[in-house]
N, C-alpha and C. Protein backbone atom coordinates (compact mmCIF):
# COMPACT_ATOMS: atom_id res chain seq x y z
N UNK A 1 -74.15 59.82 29.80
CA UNK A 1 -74.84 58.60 30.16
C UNK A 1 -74.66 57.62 29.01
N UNK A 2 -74.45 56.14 29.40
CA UNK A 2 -74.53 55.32 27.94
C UNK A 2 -75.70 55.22 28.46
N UNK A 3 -76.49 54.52 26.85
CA UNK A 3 -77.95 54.02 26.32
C UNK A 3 -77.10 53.09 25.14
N UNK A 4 -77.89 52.29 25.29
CA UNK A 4 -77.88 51.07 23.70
C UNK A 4 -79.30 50.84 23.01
N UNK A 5 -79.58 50.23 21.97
CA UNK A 5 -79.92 50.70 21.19
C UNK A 5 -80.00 49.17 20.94
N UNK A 6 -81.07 47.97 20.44
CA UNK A 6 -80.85 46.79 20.08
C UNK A 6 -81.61 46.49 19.31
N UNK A 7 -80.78 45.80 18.13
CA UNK A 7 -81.28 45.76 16.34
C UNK A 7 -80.92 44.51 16.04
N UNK A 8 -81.35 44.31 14.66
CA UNK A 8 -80.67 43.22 14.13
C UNK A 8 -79.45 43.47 12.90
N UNK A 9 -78.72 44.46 13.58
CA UNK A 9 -77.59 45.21 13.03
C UNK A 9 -77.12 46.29 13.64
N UNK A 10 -75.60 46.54 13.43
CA UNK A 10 -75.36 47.94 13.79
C UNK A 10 -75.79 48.70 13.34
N UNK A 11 -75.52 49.96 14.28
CA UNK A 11 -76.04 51.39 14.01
C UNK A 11 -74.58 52.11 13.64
N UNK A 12 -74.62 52.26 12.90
CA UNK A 12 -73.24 53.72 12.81
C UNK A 12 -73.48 54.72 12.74
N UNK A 13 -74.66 55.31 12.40
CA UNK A 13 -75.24 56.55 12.49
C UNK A 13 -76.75 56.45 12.96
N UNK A 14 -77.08 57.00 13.84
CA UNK A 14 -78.45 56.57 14.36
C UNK A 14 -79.23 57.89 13.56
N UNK A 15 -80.66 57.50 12.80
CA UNK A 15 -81.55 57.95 12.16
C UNK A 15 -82.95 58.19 12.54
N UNK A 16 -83.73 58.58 12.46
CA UNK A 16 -84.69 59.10 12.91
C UNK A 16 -85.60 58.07 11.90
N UNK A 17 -86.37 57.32 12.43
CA UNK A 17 -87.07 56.25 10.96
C UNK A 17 -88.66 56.18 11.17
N UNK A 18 -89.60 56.20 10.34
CA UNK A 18 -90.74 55.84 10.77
C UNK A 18 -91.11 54.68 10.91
N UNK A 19 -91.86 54.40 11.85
CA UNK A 19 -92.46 52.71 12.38
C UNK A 19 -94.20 52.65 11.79
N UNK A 20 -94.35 51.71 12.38
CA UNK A 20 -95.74 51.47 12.40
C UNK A 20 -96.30 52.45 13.34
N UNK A 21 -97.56 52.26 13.35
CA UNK A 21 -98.56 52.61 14.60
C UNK A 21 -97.93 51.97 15.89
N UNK A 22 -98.32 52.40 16.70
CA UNK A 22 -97.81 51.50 18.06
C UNK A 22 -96.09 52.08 18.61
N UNK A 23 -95.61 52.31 18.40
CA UNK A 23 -94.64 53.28 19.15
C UNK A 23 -94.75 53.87 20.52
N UNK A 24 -93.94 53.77 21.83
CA UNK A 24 -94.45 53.99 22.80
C UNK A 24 -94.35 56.15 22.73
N UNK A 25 -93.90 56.37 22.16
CA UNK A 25 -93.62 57.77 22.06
C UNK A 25 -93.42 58.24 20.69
N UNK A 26 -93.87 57.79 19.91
CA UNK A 26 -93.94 58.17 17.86
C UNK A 26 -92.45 57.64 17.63
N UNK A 27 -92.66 58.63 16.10
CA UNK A 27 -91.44 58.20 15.73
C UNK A 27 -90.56 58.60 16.16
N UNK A 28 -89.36 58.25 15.78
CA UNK A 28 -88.12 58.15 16.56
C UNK A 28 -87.00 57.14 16.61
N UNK A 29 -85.90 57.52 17.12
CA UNK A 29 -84.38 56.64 16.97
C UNK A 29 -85.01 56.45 18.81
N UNK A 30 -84.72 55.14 19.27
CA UNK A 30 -85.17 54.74 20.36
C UNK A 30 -83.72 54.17 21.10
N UNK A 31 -83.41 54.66 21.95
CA UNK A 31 -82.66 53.76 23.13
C UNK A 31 -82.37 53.66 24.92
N UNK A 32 -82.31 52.88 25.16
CA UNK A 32 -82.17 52.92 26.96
C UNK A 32 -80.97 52.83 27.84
N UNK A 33 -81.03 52.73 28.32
CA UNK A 33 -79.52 52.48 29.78
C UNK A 33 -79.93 51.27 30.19
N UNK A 34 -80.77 50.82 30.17
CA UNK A 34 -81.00 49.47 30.68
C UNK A 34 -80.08 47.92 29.21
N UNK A 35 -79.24 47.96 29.36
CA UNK A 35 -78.15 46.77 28.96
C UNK A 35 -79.55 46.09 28.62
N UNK A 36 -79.73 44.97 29.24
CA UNK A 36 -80.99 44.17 29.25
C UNK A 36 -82.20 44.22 28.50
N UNK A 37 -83.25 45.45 28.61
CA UNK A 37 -83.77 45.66 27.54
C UNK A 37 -83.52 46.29 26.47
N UNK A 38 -82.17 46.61 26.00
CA UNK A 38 -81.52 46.73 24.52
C UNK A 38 -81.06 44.46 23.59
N UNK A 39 -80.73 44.00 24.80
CA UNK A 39 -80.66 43.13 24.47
C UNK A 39 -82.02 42.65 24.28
N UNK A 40 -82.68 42.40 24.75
CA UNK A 40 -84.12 41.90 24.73
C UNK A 40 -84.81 42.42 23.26
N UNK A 41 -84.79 43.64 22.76
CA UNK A 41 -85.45 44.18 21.90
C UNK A 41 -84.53 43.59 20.67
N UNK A 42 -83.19 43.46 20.61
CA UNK A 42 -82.40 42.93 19.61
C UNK A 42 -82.54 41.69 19.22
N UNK A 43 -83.01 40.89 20.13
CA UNK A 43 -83.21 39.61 20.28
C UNK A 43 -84.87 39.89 19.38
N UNK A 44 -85.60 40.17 19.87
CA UNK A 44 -86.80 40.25 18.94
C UNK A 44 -86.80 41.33 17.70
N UNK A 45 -85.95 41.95 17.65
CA UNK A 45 -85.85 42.22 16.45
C UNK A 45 -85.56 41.26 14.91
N UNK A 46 -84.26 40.93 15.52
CA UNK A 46 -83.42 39.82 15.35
C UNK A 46 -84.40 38.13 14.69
N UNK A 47 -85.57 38.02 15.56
CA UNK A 47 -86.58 36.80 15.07
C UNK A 47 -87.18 37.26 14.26
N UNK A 48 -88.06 38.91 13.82
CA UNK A 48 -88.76 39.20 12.17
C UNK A 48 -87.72 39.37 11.62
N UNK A 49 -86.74 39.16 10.93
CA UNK A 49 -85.80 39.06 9.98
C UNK A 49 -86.50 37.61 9.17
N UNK A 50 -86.52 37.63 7.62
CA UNK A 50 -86.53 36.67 7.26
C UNK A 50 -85.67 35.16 7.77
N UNK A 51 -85.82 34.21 7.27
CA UNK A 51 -84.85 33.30 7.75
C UNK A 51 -83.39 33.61 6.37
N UNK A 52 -83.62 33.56 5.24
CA UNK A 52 -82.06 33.52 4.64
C UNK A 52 -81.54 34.92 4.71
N UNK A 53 -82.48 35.95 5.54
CA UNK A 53 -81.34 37.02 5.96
C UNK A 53 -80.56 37.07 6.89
N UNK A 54 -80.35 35.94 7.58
CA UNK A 54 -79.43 35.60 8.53
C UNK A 54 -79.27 36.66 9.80
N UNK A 55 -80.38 37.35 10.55
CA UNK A 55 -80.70 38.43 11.23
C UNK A 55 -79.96 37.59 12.61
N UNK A 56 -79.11 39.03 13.12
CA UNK A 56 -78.50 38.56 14.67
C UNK A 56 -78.89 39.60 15.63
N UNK A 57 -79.17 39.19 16.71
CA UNK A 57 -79.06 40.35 17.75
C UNK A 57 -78.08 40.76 17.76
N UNK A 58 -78.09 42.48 17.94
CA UNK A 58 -76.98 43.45 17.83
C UNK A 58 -77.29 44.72 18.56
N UNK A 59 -76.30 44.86 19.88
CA UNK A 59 -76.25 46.18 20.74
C UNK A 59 -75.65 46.94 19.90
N UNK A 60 -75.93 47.92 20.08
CA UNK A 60 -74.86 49.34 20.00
C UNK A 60 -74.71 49.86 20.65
N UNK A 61 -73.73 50.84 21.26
CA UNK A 61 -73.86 51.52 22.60
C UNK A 61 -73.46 52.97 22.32
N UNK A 62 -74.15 53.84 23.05
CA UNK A 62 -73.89 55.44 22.51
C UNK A 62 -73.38 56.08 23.85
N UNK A 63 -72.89 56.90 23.98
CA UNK A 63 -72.59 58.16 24.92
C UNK A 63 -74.09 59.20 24.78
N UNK A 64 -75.02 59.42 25.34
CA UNK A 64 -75.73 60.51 25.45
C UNK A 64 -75.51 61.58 26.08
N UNK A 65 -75.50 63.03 25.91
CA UNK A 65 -75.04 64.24 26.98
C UNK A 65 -76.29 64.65 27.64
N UNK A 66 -76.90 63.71 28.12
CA UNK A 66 -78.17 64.60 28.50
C UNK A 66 -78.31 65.99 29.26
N UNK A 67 -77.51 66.70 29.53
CA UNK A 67 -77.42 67.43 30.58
C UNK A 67 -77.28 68.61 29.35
N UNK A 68 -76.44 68.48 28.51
CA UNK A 68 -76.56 69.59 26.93
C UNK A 68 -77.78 69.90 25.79
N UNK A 69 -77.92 68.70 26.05
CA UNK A 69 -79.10 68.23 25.33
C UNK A 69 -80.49 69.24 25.94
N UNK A 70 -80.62 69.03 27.60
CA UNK A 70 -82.20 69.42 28.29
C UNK A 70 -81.86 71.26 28.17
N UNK A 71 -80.46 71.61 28.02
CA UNK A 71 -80.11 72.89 27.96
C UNK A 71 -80.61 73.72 26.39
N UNK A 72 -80.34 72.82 25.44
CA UNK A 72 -80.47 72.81 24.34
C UNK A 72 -81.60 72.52 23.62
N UNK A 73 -82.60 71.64 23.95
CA UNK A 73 -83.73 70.83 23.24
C UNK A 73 -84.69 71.10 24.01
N UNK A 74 -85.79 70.96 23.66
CA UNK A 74 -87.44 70.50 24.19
C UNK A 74 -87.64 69.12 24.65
N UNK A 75 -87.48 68.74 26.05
CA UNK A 75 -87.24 67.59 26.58
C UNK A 75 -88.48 67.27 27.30
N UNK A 76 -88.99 66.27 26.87
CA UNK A 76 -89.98 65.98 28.14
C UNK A 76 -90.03 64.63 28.73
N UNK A 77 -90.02 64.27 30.09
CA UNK A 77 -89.70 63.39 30.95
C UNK A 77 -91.09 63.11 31.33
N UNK A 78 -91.71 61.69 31.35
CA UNK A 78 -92.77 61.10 31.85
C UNK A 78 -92.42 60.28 32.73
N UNK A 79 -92.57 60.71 34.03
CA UNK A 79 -92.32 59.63 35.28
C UNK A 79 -92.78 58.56 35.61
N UNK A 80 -92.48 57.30 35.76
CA UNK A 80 -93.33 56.35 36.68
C UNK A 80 -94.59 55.95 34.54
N UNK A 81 -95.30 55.33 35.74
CA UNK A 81 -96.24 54.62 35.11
C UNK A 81 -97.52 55.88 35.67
N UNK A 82 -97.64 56.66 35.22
CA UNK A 82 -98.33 57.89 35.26
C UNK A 82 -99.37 58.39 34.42
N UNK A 83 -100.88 59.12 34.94
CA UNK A 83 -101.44 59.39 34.12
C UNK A 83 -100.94 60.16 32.54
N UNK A 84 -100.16 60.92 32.77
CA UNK A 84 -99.45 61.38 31.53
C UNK A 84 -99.03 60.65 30.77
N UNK A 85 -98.22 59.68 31.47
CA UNK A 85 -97.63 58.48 30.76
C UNK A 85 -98.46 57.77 29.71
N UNK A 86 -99.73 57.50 30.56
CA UNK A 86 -100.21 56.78 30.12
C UNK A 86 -101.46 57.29 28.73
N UNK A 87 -101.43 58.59 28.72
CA UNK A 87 -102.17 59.03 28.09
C UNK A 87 -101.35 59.69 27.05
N UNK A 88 -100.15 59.96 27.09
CA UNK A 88 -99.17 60.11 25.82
C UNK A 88 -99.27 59.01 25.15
N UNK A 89 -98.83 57.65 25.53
CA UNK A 89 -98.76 56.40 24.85
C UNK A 89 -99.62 55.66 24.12
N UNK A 90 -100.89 56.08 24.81
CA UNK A 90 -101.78 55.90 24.13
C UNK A 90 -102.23 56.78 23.24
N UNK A 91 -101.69 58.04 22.68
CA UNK A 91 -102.10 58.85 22.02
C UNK A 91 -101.47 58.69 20.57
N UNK A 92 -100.03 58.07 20.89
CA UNK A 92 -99.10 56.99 20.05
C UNK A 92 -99.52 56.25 19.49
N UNK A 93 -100.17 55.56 20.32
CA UNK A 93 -100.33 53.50 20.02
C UNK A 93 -101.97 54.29 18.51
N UNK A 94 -102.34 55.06 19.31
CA UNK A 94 -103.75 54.95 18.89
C UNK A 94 -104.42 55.84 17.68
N UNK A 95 -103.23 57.11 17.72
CA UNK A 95 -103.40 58.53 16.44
C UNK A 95 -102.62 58.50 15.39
N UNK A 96 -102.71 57.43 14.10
CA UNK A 96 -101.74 57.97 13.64
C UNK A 96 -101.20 59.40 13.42
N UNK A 97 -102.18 60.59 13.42
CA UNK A 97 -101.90 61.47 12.77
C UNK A 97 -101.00 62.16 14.03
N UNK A 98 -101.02 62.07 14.92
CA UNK A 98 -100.33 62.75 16.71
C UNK A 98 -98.90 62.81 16.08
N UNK A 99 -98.56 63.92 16.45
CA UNK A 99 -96.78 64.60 16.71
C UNK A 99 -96.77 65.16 17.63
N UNK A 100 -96.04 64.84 18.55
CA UNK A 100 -95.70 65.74 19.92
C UNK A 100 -94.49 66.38 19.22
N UNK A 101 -94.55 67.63 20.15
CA UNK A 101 -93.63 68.99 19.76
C UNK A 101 -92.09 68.32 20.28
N UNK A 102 -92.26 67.62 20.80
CA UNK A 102 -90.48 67.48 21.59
C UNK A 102 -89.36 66.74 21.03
N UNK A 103 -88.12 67.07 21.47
CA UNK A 103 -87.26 66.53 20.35
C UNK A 103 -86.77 65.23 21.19
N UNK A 104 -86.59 65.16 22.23
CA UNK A 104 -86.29 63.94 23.41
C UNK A 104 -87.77 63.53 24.08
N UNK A 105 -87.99 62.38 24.37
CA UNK A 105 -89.03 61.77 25.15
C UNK A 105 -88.53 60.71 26.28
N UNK A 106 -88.25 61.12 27.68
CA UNK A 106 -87.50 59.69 28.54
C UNK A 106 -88.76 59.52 29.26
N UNK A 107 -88.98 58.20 29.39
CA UNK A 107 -89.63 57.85 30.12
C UNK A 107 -89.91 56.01 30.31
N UNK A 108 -90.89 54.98 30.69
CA UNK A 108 -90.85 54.21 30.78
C UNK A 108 -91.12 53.27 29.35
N UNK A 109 -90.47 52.32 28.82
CA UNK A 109 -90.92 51.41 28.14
C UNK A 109 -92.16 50.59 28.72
N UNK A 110 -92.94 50.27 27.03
CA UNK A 110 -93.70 49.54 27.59
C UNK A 110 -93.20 48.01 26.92
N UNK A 111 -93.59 47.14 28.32
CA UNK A 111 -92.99 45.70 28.48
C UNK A 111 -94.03 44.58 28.04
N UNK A 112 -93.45 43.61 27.30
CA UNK A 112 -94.33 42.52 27.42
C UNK A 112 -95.54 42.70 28.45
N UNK A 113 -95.03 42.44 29.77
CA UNK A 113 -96.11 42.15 31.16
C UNK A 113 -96.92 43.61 30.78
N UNK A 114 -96.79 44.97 30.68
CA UNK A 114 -97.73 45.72 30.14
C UNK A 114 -98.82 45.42 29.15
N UNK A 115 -98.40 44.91 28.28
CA UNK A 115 -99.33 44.59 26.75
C UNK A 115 -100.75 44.49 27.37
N UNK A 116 -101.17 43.27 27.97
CA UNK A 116 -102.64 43.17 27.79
C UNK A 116 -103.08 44.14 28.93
N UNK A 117 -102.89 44.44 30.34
CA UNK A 117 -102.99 46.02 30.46
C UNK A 117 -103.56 46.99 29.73
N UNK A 118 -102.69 46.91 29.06
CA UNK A 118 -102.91 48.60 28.12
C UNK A 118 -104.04 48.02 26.75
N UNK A 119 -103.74 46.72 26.28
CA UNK A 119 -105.19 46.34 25.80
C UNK A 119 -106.44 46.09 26.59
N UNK A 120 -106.27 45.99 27.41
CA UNK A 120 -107.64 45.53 28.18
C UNK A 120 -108.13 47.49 28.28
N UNK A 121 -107.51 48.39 28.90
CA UNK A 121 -107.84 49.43 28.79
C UNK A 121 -107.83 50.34 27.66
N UNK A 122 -107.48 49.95 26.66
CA UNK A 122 -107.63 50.35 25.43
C UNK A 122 -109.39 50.38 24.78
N UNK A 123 -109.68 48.97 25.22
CA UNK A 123 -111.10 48.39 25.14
C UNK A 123 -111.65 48.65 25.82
N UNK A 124 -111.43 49.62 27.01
CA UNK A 124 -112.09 49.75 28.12
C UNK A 124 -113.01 48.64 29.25
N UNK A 125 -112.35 47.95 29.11
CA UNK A 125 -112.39 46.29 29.66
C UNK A 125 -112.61 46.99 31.37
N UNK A 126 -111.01 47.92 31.77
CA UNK A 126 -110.83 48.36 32.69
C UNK A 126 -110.54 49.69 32.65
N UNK A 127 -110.13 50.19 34.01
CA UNK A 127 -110.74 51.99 33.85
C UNK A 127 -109.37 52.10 33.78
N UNK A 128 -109.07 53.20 33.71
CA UNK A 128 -107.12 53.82 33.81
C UNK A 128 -107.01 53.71 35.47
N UNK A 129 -107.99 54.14 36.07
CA UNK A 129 -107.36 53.88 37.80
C UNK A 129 -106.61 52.52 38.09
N UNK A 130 -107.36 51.46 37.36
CA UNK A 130 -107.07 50.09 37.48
C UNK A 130 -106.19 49.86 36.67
N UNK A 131 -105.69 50.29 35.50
CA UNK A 131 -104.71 50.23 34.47
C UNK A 131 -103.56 50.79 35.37
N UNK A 132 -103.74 51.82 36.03
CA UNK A 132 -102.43 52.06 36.32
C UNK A 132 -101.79 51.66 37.83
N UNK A 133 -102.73 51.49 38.80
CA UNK A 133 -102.57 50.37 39.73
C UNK A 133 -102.00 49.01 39.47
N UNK A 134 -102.02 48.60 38.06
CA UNK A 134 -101.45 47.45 37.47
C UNK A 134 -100.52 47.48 37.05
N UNK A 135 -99.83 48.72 36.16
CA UNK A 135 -99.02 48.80 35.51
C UNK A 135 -97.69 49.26 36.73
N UNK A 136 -98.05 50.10 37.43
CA UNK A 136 -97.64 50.60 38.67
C UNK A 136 -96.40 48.92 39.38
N UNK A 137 -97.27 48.24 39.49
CA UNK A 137 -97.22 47.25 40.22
C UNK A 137 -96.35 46.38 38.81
N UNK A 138 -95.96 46.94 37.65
CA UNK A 138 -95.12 45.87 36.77
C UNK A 138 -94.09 46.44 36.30
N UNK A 139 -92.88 45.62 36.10
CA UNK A 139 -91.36 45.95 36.15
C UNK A 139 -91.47 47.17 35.00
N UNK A 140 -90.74 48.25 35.44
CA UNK A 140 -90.66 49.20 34.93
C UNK A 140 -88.89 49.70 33.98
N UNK A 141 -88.55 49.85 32.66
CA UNK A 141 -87.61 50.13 32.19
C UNK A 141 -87.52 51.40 31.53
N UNK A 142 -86.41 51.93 31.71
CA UNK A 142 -86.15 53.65 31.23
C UNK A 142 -86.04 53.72 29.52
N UNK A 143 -86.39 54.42 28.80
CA UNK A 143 -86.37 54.55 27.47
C UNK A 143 -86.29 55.48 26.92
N UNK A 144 -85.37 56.04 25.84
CA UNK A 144 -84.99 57.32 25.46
C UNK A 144 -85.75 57.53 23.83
N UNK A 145 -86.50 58.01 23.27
CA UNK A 145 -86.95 58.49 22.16
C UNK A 145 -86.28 59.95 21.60
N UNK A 146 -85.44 59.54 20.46
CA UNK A 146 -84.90 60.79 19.71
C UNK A 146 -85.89 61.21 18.71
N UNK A 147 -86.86 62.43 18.35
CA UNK A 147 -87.84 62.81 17.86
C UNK A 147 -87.21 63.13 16.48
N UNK A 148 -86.28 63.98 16.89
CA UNK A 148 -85.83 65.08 15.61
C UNK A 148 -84.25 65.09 15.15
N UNK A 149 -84.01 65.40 13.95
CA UNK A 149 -82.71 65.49 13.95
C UNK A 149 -81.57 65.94 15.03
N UNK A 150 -82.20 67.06 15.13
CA UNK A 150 -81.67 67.88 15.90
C UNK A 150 -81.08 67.41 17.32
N UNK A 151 -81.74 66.33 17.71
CA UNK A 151 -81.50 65.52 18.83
C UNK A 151 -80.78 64.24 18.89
N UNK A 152 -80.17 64.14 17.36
CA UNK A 152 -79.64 62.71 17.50
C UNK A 152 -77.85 63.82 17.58
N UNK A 153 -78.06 64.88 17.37
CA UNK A 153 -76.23 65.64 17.62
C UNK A 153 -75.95 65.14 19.10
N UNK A 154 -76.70 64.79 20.24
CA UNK A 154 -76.58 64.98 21.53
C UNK A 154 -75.94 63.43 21.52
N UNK A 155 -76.37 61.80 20.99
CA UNK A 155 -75.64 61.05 20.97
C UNK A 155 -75.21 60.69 20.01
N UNK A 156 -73.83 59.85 20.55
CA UNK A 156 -72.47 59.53 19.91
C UNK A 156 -72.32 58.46 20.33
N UNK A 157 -71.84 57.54 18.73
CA UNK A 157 -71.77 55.99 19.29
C UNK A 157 -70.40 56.08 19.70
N UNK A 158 -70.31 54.83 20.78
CA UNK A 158 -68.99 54.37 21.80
C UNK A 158 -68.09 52.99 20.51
C-alpha cells in the first residue's frame, strides 16, 4: 500500500519521535493513503516553521507491506468513528503517562471539523452518544501510526 507522510521536509528515514500531548494515537512516525491529508498536514506543518527557516510543504511517499507487517506485529485497527475510537484518542489527547502495547495503530484521523466535537466532549458539554453521532456524520480520513521500531522495517520510502 502507499501512505505519505507530510512535513516541512523530507523523510529519508522515518523515526519514531515524541510529540506533545495531543496525538491521535501517542507517539509515533504517522502516515496515511489519503494524498490529501498528507498534503494538508505538510502545509500546516510547513506554517510553525519560523519565518527565516524558510519551511515548505513536503510529501514523502512510502511503500507499506501491511499484510507482513499484521503477520508479524501487534496491530490494532479502530474502525469508523467508534466508541473505541473514541476512547483510545482520548486516552492520548488526555494521559500523558498512556502507552498502548501496539506497534501499528490504523484508524481514523482526527480533522479540523472534529476539534470542537471532541472539545466540547472532553468538557463534557456533550455526552459521547452525541459526540459520536457527530463525528459519525464528519469527513472521515485513514491514518497509520508507527509505535515502535520494530514497525517502521514494514515501510520503505518510494
Amino acid at each position: 500500500m502507499i501512505v505519505y507522510h507530510g512535513s516541512d521536509r523530507e523523510i529519508i528515514r522515518p523515526r519514531i519521535t515524541l510529540s506533545d500531548l495531543g496525538r491521535e494515537f501517542g507517539i509515533g512516525f504517522y502516515v496515511t493513503p489519503e494524498l490529501t491529508l498528507a498534503e494538508s498536514q505538510a502545509k500546516r506543518k510547513a506554517k510553525q516553521g519560523l519565518v527565516y527557516d524558510a519551511h515548505r510543504p513536503v510529501v514523502t511517499e512510502f511503500e507499506f507491506d501491511a499484510d507482513a507487517a499484521a503477520k508479524a506485529l501487534k496491530l490494532k485497527r479502530l474502525d469508523g468513528c467508534s466508541e473505541e475510537w473514541l476512547d483510545f484518542i482520548m486516552r492520548c489527547y488526555t494521559d500523558i503517562h498512556f502507552v498502548h502495547p501496539y506497534d501499528i495503530v490504523i484508524g481514523n484521523a482526527v480533522l479540523p471539523e472534529h476539534s470542537e466535537i471532541l472539545n466540547q466532549y472532553r468538557r463534557s458539554v456533550i455526552s459521547k452518544q452525541l459526540a459520536l453521532k457527530q463525528l459519525n456524520g464528519a469527513c472521515a480520513c485513514l491514518q497509520i501510526c508507527f509505535s515502535t521500531a520494530a514497525s517502521l522495517d514494514f515501510l520503505k520510502k518510494r
